[in-house]
C-alpha atoms as a PDB file:
ATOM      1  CA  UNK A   1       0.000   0.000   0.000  1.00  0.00           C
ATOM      2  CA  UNK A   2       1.678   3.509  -0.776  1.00  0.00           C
ATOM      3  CA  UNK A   3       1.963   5.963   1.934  1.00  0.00           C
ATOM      4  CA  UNK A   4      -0.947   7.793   3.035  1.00  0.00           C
ATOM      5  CA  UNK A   5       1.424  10.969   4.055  1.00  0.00           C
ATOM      6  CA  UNK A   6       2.365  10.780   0.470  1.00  0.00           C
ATOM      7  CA  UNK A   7      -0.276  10.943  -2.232  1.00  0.00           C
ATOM      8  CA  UNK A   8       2.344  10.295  -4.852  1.00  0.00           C
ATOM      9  CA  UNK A   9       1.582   6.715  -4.679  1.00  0.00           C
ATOM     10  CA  UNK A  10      -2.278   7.048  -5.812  1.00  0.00           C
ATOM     11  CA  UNK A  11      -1.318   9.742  -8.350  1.00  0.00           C
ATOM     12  CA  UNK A  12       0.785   7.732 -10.259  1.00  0.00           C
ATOM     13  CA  UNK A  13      -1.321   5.971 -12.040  1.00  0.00           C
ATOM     14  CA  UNK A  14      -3.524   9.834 -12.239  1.00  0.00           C
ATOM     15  CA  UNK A  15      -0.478  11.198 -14.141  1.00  0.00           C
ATOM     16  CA  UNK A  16       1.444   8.368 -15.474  1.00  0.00           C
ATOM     17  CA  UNK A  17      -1.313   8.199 -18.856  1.00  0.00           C
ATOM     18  CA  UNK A  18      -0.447   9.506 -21.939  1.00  0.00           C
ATOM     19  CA  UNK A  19      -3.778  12.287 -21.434  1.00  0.00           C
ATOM     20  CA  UNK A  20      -6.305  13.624 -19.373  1.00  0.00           C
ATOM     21  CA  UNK A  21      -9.562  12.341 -19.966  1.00  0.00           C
ATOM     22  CA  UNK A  22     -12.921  11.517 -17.989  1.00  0.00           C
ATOM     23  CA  UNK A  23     -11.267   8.736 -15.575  1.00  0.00           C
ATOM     24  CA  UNK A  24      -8.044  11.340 -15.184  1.00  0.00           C
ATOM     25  CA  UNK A  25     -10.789  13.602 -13.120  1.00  0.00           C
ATOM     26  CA  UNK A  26     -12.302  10.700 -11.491  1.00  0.00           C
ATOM     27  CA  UNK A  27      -9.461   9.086 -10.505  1.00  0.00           C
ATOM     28  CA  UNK A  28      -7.817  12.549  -9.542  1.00  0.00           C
ATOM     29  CA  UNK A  29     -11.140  12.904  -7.204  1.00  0.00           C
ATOM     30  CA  UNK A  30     -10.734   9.943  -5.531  1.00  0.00           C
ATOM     31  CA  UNK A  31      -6.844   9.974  -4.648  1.00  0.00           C
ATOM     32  CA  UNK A  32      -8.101  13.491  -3.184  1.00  0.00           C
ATOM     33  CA  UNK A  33     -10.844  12.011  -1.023  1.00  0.00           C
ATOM     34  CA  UNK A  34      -8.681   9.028  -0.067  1.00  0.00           C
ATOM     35  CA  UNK A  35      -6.186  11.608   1.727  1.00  0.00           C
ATOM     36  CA  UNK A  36      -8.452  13.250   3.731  1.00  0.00           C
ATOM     37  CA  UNK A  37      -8.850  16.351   1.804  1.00  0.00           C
ATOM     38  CA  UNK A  38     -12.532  16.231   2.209  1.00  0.00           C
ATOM     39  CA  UNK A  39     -15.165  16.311  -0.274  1.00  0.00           C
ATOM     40  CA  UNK A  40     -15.736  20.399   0.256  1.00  0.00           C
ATOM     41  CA  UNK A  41     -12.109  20.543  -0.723  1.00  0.00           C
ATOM     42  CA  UNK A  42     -11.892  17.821  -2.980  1.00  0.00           C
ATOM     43  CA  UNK A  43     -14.209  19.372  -5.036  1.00  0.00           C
ATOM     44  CA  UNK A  44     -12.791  22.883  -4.815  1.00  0.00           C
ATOM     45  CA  UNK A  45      -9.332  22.192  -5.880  1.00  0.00           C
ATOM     46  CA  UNK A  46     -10.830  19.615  -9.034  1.00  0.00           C
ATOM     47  CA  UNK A  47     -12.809  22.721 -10.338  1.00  0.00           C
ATOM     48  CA  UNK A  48      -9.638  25.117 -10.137  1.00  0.00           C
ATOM     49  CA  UNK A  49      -7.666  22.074 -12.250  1.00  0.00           C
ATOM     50  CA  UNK A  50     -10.692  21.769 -14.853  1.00  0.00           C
ATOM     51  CA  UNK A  51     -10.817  25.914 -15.368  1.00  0.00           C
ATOM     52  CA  UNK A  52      -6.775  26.105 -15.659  1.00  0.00           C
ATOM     53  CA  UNK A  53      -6.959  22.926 -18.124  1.00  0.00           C
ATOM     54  CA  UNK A  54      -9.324  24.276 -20.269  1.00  0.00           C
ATOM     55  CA  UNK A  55      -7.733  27.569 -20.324  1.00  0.00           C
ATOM     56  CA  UNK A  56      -4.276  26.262 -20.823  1.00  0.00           C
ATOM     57  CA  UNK A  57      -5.753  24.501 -23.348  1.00  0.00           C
ATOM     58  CA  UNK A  58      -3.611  21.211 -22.165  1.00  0.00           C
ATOM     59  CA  UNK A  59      -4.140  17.517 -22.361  1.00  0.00           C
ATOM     60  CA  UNK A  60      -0.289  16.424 -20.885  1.00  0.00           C
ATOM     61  CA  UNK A  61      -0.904  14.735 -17.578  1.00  0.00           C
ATOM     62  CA  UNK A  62       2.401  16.535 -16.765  1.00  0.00           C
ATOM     63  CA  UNK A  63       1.002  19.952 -16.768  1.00  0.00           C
ATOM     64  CA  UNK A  64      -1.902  18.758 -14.359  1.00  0.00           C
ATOM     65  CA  UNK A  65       0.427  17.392 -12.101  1.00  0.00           C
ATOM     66  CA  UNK A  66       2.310  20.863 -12.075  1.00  0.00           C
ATOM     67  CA  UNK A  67      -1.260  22.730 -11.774  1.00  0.00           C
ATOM     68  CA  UNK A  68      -1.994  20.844  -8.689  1.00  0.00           C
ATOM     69  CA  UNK A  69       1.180  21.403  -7.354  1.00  0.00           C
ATOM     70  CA  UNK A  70       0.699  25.468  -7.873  1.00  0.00           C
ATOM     71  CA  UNK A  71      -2.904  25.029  -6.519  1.00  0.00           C
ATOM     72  CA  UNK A  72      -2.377  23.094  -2.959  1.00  0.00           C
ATOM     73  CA  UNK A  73       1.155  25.507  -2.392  1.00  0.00           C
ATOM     74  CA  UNK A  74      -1.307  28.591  -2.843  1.00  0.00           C
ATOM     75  CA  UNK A  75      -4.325  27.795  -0.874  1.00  0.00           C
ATOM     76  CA  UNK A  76      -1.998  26.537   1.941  1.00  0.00           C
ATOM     77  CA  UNK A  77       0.346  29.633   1.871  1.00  0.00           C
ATOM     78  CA  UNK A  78      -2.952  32.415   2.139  1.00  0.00           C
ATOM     79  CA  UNK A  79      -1.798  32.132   6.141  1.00  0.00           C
ATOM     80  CA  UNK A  80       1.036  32.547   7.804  1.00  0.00           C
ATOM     81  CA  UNK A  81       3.056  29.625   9.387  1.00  0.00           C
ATOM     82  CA  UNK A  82       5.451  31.606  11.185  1.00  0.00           C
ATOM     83  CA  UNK A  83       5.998  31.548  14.371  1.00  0.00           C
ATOM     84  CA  UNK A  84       5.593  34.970  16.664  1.00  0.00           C
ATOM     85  CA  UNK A  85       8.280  34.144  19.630  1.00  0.00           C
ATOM     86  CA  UNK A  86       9.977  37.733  19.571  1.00  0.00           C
ATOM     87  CA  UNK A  87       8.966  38.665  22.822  1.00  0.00           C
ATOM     88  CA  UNK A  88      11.244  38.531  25.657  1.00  0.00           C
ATOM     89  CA  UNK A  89      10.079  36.278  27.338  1.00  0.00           C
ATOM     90  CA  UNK A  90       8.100  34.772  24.445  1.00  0.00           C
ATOM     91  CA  UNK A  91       5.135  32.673  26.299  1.00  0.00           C
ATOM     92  CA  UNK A  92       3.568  29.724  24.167  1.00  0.00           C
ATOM     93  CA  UNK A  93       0.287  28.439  25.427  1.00  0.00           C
ATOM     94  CA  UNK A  94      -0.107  24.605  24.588  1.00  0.00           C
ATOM     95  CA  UNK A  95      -3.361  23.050  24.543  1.00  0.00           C
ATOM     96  CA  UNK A  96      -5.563  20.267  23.026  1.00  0.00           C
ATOM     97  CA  UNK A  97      -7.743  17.352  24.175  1.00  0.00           C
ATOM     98  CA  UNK A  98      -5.735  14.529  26.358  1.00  0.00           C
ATOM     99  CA  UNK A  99      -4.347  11.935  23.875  1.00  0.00           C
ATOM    100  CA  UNK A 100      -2.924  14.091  20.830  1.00  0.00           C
ATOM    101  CA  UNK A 101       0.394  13.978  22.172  1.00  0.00           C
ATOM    102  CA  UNK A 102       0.501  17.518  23.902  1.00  0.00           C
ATOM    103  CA  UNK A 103       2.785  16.815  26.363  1.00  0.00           C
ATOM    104  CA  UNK A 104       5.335  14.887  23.485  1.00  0.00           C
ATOM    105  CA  UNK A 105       4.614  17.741  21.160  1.00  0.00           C
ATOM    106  CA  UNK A 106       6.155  20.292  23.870  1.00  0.00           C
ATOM    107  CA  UNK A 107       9.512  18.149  24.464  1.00  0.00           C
ATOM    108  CA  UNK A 108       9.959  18.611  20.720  1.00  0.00           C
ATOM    109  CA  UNK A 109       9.472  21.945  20.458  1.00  0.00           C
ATOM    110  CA  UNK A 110      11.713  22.188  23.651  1.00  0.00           C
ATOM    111  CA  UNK A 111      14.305  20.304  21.019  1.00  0.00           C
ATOM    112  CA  UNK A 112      13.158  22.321  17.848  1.00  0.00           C
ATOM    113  CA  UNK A 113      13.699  25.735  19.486  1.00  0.00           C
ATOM    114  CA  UNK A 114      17.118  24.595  21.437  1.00  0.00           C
ATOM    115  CA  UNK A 115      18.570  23.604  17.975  1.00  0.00           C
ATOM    116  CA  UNK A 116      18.335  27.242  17.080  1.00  0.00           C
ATOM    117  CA  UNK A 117      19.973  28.294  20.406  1.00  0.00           C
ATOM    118  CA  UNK A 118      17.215  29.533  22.244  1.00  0.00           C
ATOM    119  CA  UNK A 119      16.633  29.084  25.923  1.00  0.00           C
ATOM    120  CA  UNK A 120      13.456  27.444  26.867  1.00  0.00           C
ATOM    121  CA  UNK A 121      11.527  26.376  30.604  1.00  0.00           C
ATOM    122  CA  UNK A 122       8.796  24.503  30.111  1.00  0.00           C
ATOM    123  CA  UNK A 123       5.893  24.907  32.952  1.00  0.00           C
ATOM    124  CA  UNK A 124       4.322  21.503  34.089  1.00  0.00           C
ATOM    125  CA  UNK A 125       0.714  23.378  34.352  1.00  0.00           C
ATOM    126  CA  UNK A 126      -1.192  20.072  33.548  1.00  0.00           C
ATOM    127  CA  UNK A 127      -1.182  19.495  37.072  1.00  0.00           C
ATOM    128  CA  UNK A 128      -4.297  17.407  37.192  1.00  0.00           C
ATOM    129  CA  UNK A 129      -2.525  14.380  35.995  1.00  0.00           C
ATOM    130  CA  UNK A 130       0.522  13.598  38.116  1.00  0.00           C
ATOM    131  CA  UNK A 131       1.382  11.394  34.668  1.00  0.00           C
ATOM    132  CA  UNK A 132       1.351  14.127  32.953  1.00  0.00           C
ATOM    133  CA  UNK A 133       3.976  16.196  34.917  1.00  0.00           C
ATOM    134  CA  UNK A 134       6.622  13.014  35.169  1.00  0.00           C
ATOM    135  CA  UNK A 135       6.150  12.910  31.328  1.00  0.00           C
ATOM    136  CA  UNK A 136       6.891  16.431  30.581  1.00  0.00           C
ATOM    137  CA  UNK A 137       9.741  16.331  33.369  1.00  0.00           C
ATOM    138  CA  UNK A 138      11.369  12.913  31.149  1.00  0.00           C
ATOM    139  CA  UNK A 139      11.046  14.621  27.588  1.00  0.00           C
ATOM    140  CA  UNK A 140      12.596  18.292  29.208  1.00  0.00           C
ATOM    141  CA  UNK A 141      15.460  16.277  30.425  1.00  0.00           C
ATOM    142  CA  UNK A 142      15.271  15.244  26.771  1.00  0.00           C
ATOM    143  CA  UNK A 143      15.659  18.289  25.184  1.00  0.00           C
ATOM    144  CA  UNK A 144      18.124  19.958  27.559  1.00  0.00           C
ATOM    145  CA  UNK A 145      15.760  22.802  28.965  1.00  0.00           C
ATOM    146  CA  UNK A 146      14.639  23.604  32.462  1.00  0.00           C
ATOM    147  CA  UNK A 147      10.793  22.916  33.918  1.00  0.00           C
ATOM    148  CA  UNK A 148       9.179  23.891  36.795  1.00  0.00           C
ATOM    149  CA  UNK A 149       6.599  21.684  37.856  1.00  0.00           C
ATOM    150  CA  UNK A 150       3.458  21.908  40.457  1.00  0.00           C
ATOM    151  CA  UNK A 151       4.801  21.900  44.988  1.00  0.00           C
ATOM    152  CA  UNK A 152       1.673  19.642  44.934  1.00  0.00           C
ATOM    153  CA  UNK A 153      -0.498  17.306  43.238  1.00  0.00           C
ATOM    154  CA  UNK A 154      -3.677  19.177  41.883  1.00  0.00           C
ATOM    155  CA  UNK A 155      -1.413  22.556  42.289  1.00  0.00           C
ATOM    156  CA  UNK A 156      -3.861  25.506  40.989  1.00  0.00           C
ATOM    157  CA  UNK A 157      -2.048  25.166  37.119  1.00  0.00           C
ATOM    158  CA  UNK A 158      -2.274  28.846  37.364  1.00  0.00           C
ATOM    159  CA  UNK A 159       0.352  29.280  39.950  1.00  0.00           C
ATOM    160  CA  UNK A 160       2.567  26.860  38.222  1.00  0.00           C
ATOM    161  CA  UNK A 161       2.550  29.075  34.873  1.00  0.00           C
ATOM    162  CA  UNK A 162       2.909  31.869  36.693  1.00  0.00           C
ATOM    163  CA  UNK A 163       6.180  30.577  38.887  1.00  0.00           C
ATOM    164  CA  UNK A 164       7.203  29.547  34.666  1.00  0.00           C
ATOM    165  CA  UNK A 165       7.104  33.420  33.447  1.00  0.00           C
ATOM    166  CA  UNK A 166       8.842  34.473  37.219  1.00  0.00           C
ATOM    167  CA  UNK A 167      11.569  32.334  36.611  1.00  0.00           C
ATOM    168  CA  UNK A 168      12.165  33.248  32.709  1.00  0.00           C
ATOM    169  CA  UNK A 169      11.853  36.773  33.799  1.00  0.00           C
ATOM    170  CA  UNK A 170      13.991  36.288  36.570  1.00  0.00           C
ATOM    171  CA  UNK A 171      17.011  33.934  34.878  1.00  0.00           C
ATOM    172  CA  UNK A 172      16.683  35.627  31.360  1.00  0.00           C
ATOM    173  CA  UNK A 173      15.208  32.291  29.745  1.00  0.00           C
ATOM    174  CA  UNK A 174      14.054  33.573  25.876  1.00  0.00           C
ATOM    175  CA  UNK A 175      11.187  31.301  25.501  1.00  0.00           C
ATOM    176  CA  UNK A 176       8.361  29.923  27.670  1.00  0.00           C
ATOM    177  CA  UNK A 177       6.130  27.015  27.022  1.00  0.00           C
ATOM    178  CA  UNK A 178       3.248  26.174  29.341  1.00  0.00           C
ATOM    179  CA  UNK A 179       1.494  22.497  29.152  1.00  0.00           C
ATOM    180  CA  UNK A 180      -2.334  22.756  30.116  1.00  0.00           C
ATOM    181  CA  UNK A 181      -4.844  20.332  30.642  1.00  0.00           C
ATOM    182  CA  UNK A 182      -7.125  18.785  27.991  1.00  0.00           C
ATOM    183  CA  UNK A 183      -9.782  17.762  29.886  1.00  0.00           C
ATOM    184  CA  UNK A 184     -11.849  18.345  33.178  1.00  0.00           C
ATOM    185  CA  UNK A 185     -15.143  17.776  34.076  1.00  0.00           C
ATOM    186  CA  UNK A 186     -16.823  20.146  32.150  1.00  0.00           C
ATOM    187  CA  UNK A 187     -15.344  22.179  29.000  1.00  0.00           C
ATOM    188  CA  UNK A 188     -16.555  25.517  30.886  1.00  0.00           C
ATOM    189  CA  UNK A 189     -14.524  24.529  33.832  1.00  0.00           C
ATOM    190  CA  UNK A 190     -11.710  24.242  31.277  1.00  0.00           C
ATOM    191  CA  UNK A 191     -11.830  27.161  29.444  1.00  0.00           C
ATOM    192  CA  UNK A 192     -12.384  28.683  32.945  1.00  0.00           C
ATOM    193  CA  UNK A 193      -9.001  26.688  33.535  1.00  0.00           C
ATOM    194  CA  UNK A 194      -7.126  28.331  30.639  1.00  0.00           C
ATOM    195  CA  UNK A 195      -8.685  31.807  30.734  1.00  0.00           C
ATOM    196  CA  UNK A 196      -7.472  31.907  34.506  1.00  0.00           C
ATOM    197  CA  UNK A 197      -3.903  30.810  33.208  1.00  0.00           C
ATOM    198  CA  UNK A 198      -3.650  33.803  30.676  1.00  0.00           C
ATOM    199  CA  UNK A 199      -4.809  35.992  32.931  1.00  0.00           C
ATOM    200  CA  UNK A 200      -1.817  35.330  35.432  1.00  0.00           C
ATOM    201  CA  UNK A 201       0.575  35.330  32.932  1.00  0.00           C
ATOM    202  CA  UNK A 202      -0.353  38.003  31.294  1.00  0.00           C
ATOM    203  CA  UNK A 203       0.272  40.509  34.413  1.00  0.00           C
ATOM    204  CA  UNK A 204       3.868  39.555  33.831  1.00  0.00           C
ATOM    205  CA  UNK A 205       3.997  39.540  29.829  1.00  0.00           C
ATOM    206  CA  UNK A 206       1.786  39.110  26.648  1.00  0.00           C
ATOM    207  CA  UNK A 207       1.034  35.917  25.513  1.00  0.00           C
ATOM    208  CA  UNK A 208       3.223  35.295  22.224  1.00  0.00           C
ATOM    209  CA  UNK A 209       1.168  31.917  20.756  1.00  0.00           C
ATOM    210  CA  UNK A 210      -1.343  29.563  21.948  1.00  0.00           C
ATOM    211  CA  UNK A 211      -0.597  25.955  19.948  1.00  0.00           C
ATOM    212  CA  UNK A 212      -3.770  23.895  19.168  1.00  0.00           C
ATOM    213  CA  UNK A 213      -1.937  20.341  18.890  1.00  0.00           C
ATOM    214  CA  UNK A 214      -4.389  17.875  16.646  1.00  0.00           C
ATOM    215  CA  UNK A 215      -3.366  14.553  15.781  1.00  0.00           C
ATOM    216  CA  UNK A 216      -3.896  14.462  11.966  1.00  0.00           C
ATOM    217  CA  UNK A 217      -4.708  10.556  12.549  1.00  0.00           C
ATOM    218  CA  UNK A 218      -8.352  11.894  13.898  1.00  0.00           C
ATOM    219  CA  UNK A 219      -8.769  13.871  10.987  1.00  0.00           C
ATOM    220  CA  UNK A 220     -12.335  15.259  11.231  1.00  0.00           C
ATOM    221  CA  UNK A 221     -13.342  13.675  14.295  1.00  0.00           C
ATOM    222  CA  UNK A 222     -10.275  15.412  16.376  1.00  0.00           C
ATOM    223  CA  UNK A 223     -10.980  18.665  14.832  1.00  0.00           C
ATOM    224  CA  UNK A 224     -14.769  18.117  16.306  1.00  0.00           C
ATOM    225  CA  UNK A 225     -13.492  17.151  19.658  1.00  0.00           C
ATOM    226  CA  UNK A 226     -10.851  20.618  19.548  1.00  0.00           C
ATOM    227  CA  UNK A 227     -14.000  23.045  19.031  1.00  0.00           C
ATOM    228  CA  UNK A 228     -14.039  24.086  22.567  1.00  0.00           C
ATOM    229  CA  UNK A 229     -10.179  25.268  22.176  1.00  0.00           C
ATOM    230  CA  UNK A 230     -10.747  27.183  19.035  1.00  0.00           C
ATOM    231  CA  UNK A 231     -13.820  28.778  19.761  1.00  0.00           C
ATOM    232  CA  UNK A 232     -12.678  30.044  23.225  1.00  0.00           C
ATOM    233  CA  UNK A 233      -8.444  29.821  24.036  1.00  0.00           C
ATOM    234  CA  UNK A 234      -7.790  32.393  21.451  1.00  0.00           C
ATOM    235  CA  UNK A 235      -5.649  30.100  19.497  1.00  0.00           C
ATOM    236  CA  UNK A 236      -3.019  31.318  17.054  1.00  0.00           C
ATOM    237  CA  UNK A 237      -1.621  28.142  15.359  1.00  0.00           C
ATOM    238  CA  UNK A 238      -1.879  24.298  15.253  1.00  0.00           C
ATOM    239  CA  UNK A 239       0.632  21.787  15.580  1.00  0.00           C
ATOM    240  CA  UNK A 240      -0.138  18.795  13.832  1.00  0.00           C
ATOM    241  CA  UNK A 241       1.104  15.699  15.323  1.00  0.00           C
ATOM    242  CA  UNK A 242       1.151  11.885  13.905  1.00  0.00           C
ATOM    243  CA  UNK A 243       1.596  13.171  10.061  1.00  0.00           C
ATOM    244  CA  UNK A 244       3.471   9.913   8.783  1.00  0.00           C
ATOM    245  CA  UNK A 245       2.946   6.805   7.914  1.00  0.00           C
ATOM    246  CA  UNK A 246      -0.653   6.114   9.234  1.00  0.00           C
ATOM    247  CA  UNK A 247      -2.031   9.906   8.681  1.00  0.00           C
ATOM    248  CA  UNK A 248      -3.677  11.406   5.638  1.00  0.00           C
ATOM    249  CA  UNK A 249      -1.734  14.646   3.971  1.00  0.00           C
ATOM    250  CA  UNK A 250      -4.782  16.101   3.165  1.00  0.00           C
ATOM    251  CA  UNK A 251      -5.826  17.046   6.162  1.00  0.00           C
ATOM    252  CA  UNK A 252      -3.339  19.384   6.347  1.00  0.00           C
ATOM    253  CA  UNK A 253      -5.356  22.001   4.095  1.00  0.00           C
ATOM    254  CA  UNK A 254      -9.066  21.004   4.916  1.00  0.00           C
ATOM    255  CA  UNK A 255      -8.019  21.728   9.121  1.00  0.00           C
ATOM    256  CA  UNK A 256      -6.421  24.839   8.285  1.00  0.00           C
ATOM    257  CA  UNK A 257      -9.501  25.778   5.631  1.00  0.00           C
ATOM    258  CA  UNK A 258     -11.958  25.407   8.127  1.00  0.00           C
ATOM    259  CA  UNK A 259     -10.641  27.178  11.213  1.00  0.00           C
ATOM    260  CA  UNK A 260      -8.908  29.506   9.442  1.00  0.00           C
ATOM    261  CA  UNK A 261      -5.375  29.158  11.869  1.00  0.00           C
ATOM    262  CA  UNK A 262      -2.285  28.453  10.127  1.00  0.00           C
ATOM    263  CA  UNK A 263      -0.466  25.109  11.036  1.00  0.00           C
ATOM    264  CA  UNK A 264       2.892  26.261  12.532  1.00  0.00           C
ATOM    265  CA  UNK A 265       4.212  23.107  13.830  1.00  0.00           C
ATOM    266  CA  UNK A 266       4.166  19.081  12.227  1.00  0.00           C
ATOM    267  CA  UNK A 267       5.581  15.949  13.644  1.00  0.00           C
ATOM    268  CA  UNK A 268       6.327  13.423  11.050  1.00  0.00           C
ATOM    269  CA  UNK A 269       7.671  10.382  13.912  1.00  0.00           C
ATOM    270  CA  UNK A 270       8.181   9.740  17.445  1.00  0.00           C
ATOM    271  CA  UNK A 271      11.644  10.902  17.489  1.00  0.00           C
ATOM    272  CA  UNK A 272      12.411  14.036  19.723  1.00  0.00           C
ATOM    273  CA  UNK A 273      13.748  15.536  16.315  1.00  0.00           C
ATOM    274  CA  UNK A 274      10.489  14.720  14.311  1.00  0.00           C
ATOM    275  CA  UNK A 275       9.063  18.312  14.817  1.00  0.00           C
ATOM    276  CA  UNK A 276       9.790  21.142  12.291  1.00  0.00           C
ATOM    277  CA  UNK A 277       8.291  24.155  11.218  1.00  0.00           C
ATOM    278  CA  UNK A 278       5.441  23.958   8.502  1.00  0.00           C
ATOM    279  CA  UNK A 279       6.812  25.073   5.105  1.00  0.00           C
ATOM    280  CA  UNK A 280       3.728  24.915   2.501  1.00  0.00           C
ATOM    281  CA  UNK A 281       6.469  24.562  -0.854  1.00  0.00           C
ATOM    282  CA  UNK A 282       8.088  21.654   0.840  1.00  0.00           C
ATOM    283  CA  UNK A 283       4.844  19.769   2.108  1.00  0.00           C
ATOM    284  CA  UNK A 284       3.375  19.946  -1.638  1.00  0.00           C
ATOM    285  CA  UNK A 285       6.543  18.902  -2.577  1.00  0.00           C
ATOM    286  CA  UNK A 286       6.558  15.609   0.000  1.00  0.00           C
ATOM    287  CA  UNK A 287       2.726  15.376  -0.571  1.00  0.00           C
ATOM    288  CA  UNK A 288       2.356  15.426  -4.050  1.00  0.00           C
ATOM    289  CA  UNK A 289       6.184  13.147  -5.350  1.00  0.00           C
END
């Protein structure tokens, strides 16, 4: 079976004809669907192919493959993936439901931002699941940065964030990242949770970012279960997690089409390396072979 993170696979066959005719579209529709682009998208990005055919006046699968290249690159580059960590300290917010690999996601981005030389303290603020903390505590050994985690069990996780920005602040650390929790009883208490946190940090400094992570296996059904986050914890930019092997590439444009956030942030493995920045040229590039 070819890849699922790489479509290039099922567009072999799409391209590899000596035309474009009828099945070209069909089969072009289907590789679409098949990678989790969605049928809203699916059928958007077949009906910009059709109009540049016909105006191109082309029949070489060659120049289709090119169009769709030029087509996904565009759509995905209308936002902006870049990061906003200028701010001394800069603090990231990191949130998403339990399970997406939040707490995995920050040790790599602990790694990603100490590769470019930054100083980073992580702040264990997920202090509702005593797991949690010893697993963020294992990958900031990791990644060679400093945490400061809850006195307590069940610690009010706004202290702990708080005590995160006092010691950057206080030690001159560049870069803050603050796990939260992705699930209480209610999603009001929550959102309660993480309005309470920004609020405390934000007496010390602005809030640079707050990271939606997703893991692109859900596809649809983990953008459902994120709602609560985007519609209330001002988020700025997702992090997509599980993108490899068992994931679906297209659900790279359909998330960031429908919430309108840019992705910042993708894990392609479970390597503390395996998180980079999102670069729409190269994805296409990986995507479409």
């Amino acid at each position: 079976m070819a890849n699922p993170w790489s479509l290039s696979g099922a567009l072999r066959g799409v391209f590899g004809r000596k035309t474009i005719d009828d099945s070209t579209w069909d089969d072009l529709e289907t590789s679409l669907i098949g990678a989790d682009f969605g049928p809203d998208v699916t059928e958007q990005v077949t009906d910009e192919l059709r109009e540049k055919v016909a105006r191109y006046n082309t029949t070489d699968p060659a120049d289709l493959r090119r169009m769709l290249r030029e087509t996904l690159e565009e759509r995905l580059s209308k936002l902006d993936p870049t990061l906003k960590l200028s701010n001394r300290p800069a603090v990231v917010l990191v949130v998403g439901v339990n399970g997406v690999g939040k707490t995995t996601t920050i040790g790599k981005f602990a790694k990603f931002l100490r590769n470019f030389d930054r100083s980073v303290v992580v702040g264990a603020a997920d202090t509702f699941r005593a797991a949690a903390v010893e697993q963020l505590g294992t990958w900031a050994e990791r990644a060679g940065v400093s945490i400061v985690k809850p006195q307590a069990q069940g610690q009010d996780p706004a202290s702990v964030a708080y005590q995160t920005v006092e010691k950057a602040v206080r030690e001159g650390i560049e870069i803050v990242i603050i796990d939260t929790a992705g699930r209480l009883h209610t999603k009001g208490g929550l959102m309660d949770e993480l309005g309470k946190i920004k609020r405390v940090v934000e007496k010390q400094t602005e809030i640079a970012e707050v990271l939606l992570v997703l893991d692109a296996t859900t596809g649809q059904n983990g953008l459902a279960q994120a709602e609560a986050f985007i519609e209330h914890a001002g988020v700025t930019g997702l992090v997509l997690t599980k993108l490899d092997g068992s994931a679906r590439g297209g659900f790279v444009l359909a998330v960031q089409e429908q919430t309108g956030i840019p992705i910042k942030l993708v894990g392609q493995g479970e390597g503390i390396g395996d998180l980079t920045g999102f670069t729409p040229h190269v994805f296409v590039q990986n995507l479409i072979g």
